[in-house]
C-alpha atoms as a PDB file:
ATOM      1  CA  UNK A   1      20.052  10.908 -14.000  1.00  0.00           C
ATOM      2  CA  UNK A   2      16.131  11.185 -13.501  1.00  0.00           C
ATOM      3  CA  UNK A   3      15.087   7.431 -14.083  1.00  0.00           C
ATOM      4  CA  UNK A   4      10.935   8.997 -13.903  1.00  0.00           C
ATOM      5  CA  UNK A   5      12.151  11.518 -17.127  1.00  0.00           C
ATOM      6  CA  UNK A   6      12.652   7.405 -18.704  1.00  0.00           C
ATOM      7  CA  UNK A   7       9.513   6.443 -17.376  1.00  0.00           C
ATOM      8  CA  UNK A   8       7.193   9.488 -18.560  1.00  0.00           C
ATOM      9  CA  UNK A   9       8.953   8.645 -21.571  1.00  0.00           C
ATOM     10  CA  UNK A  10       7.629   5.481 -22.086  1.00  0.00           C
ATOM     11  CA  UNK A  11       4.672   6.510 -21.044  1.00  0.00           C
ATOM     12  CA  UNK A  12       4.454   8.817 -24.130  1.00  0.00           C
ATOM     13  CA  UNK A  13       4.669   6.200 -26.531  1.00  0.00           C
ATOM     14  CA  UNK A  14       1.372   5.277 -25.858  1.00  0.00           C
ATOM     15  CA  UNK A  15      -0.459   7.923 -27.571  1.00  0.00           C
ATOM     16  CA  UNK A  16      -4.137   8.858 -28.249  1.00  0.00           C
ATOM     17  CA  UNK A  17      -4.951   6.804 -31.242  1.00  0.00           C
ATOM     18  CA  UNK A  18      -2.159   4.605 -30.727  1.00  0.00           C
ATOM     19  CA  UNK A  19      -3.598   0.751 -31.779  1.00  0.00           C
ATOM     20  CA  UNK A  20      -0.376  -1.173 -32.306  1.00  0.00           C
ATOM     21  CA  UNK A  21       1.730  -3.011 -29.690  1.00  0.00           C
ATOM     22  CA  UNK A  22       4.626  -0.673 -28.692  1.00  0.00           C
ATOM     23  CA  UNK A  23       8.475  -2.049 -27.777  1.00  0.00           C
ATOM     24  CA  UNK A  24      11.079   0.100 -26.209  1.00  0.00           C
ATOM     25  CA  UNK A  25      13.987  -1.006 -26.309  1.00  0.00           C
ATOM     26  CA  UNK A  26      16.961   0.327 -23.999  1.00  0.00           C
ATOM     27  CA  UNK A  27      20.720   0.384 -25.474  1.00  0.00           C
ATOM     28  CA  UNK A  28      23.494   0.304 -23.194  1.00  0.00           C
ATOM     29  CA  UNK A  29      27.114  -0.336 -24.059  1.00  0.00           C
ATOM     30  CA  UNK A  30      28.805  -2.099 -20.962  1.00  0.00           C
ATOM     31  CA  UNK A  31      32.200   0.127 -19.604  1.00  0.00           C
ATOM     32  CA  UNK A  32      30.397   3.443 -20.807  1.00  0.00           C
ATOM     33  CA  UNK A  33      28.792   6.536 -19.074  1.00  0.00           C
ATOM     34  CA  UNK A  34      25.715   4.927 -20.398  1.00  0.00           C
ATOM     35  CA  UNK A  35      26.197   2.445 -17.920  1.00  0.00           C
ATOM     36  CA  UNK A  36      27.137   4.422 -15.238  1.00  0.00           C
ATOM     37  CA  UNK A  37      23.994   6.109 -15.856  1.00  0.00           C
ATOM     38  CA  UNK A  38      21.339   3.719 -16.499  1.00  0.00           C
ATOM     39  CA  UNK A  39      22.856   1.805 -13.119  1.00  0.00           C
ATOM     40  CA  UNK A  40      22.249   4.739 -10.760  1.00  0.00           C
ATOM     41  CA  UNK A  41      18.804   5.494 -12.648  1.00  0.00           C
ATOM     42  CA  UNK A  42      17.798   1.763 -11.805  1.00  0.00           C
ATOM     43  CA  UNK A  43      18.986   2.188  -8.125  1.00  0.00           C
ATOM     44  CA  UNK A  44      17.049   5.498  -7.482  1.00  0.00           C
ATOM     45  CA  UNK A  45      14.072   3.810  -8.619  1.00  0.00           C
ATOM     46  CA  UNK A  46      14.837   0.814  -6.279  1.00  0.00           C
ATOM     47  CA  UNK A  47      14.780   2.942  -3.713  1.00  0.00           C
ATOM     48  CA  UNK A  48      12.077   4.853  -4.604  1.00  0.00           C
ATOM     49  CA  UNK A  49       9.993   1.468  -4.572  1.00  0.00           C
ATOM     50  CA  UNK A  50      12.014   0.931  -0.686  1.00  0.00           C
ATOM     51  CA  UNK A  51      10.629   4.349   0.556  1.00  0.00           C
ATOM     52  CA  UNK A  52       7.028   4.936  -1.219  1.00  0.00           C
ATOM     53  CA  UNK A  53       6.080   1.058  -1.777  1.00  0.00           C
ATOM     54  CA  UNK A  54       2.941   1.042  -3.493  1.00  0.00           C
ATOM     55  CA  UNK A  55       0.845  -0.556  -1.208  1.00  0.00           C
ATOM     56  CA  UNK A  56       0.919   1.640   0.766  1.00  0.00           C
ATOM     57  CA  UNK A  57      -1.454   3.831  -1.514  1.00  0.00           C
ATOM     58  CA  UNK A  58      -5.238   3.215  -0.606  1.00  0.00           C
ATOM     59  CA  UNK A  59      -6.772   3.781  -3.652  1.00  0.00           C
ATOM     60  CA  UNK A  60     -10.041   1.990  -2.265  1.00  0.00           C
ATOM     61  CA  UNK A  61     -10.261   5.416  -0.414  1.00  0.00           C
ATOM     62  CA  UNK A  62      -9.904   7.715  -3.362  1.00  0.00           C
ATOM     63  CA  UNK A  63     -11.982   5.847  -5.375  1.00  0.00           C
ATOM     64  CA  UNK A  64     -14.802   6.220  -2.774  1.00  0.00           C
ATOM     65  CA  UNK A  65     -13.889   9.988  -2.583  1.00  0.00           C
ATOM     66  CA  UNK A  66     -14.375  10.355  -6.060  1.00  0.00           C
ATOM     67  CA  UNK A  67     -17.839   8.903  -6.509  1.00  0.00           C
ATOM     68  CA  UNK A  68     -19.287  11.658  -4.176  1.00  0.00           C
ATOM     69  CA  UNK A  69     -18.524  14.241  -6.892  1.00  0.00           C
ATOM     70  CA  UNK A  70     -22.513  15.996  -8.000  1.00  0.00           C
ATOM     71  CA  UNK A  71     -22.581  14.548 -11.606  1.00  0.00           C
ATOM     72  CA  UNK A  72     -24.115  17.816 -12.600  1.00  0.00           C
ATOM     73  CA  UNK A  73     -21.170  19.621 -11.512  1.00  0.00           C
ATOM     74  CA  UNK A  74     -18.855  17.275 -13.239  1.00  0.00           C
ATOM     75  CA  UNK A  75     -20.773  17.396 -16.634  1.00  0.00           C
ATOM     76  CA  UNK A  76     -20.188  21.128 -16.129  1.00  0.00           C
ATOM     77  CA  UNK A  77     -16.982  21.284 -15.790  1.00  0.00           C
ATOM     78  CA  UNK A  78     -16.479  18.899 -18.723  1.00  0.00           C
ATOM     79  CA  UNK A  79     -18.414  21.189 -20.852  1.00  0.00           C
ATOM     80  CA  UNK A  80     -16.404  24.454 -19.826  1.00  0.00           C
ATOM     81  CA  UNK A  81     -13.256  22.254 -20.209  1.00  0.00           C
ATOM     82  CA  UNK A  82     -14.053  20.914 -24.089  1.00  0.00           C
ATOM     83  CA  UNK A  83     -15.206  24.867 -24.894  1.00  0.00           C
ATOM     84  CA  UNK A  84     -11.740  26.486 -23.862  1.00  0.00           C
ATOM     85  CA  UNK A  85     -10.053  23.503 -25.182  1.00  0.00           C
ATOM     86  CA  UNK A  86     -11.107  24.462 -28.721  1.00  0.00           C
ATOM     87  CA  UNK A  87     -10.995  28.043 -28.888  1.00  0.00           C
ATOM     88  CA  UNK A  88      -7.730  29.038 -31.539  1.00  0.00           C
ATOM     89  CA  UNK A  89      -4.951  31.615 -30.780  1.00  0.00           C
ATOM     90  CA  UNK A  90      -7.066  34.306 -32.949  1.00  0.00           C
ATOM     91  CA  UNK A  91     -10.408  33.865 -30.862  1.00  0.00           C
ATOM     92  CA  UNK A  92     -11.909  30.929 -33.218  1.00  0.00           C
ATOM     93  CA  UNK A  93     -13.438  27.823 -32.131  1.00  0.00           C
ATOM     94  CA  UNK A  94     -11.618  24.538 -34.020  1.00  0.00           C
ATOM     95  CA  UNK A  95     -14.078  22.657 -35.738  1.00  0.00           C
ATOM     96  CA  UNK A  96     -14.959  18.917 -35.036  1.00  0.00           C
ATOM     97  CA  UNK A  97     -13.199  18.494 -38.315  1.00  0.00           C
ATOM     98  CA  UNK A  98     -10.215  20.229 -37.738  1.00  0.00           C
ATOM     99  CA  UNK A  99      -9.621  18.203 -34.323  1.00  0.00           C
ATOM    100  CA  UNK A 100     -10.156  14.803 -36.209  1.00  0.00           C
ATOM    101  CA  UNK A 101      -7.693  16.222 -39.012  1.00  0.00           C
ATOM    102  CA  UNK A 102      -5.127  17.071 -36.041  1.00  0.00           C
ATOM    103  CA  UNK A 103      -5.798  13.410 -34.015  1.00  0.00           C
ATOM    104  CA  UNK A 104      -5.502  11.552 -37.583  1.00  0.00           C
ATOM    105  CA  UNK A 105      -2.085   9.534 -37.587  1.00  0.00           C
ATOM    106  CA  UNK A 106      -2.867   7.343 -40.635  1.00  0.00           C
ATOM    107  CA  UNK A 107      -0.174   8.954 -42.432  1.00  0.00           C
ATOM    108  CA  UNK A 108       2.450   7.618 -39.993  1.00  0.00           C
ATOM    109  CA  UNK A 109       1.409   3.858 -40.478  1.00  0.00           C
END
């Protein structure tokens, strides 16, 4: 009954790695709970839109907030970031060719 559970949904189909076009296609049988369900999912995100319209957003503003972030600072952070990122369970650090092993999806093409 969460219509923005469908849409992080769909978001997920568009993976790291991800190069072909992706379709989703929703199936709904007409006189069903299906129905009933996809209707009110499609009006709470009507009225979603009706309450928080996106313009109201000014991402001008953010943007500008953003750019003020020390670059030496950020590069930091990335750094600390990447190194917890690819420390194992047992203490380890992954490998950069353990990560490409684990990002490879040629085997599902």
């Amino acid at each position: 009954w969460n219509p923005q559970v469908d849409c992080q949904a769909e978001a997920r189909c568009h993976r790291i790695g991800q190069t072909k076009p992706v379709c989703i296609y929703r199936l709904v049988s007409q006189n069903t709970l299906d129905e009933v369900i996809y209707e009110t999912a499609q009006s709470k995100l009507r009225l979603g839109h009706i309450v928080l319209p996106p313009h109201l957003f000014k991402f001008e503003a953010i943007a500008k907030d953003q750019q003020k972030v020390d670059l030496n600072e950020l590069l930091r952070q990335i750094r600390m970031e990447t190194k917890d990122n690819r420390v194992r369970p047992d203490g380890n650090i992954y490998t950069d060719a353990e990560i490409e092993k684990f990002l490879d999806r040629s085997d599902l093409m």
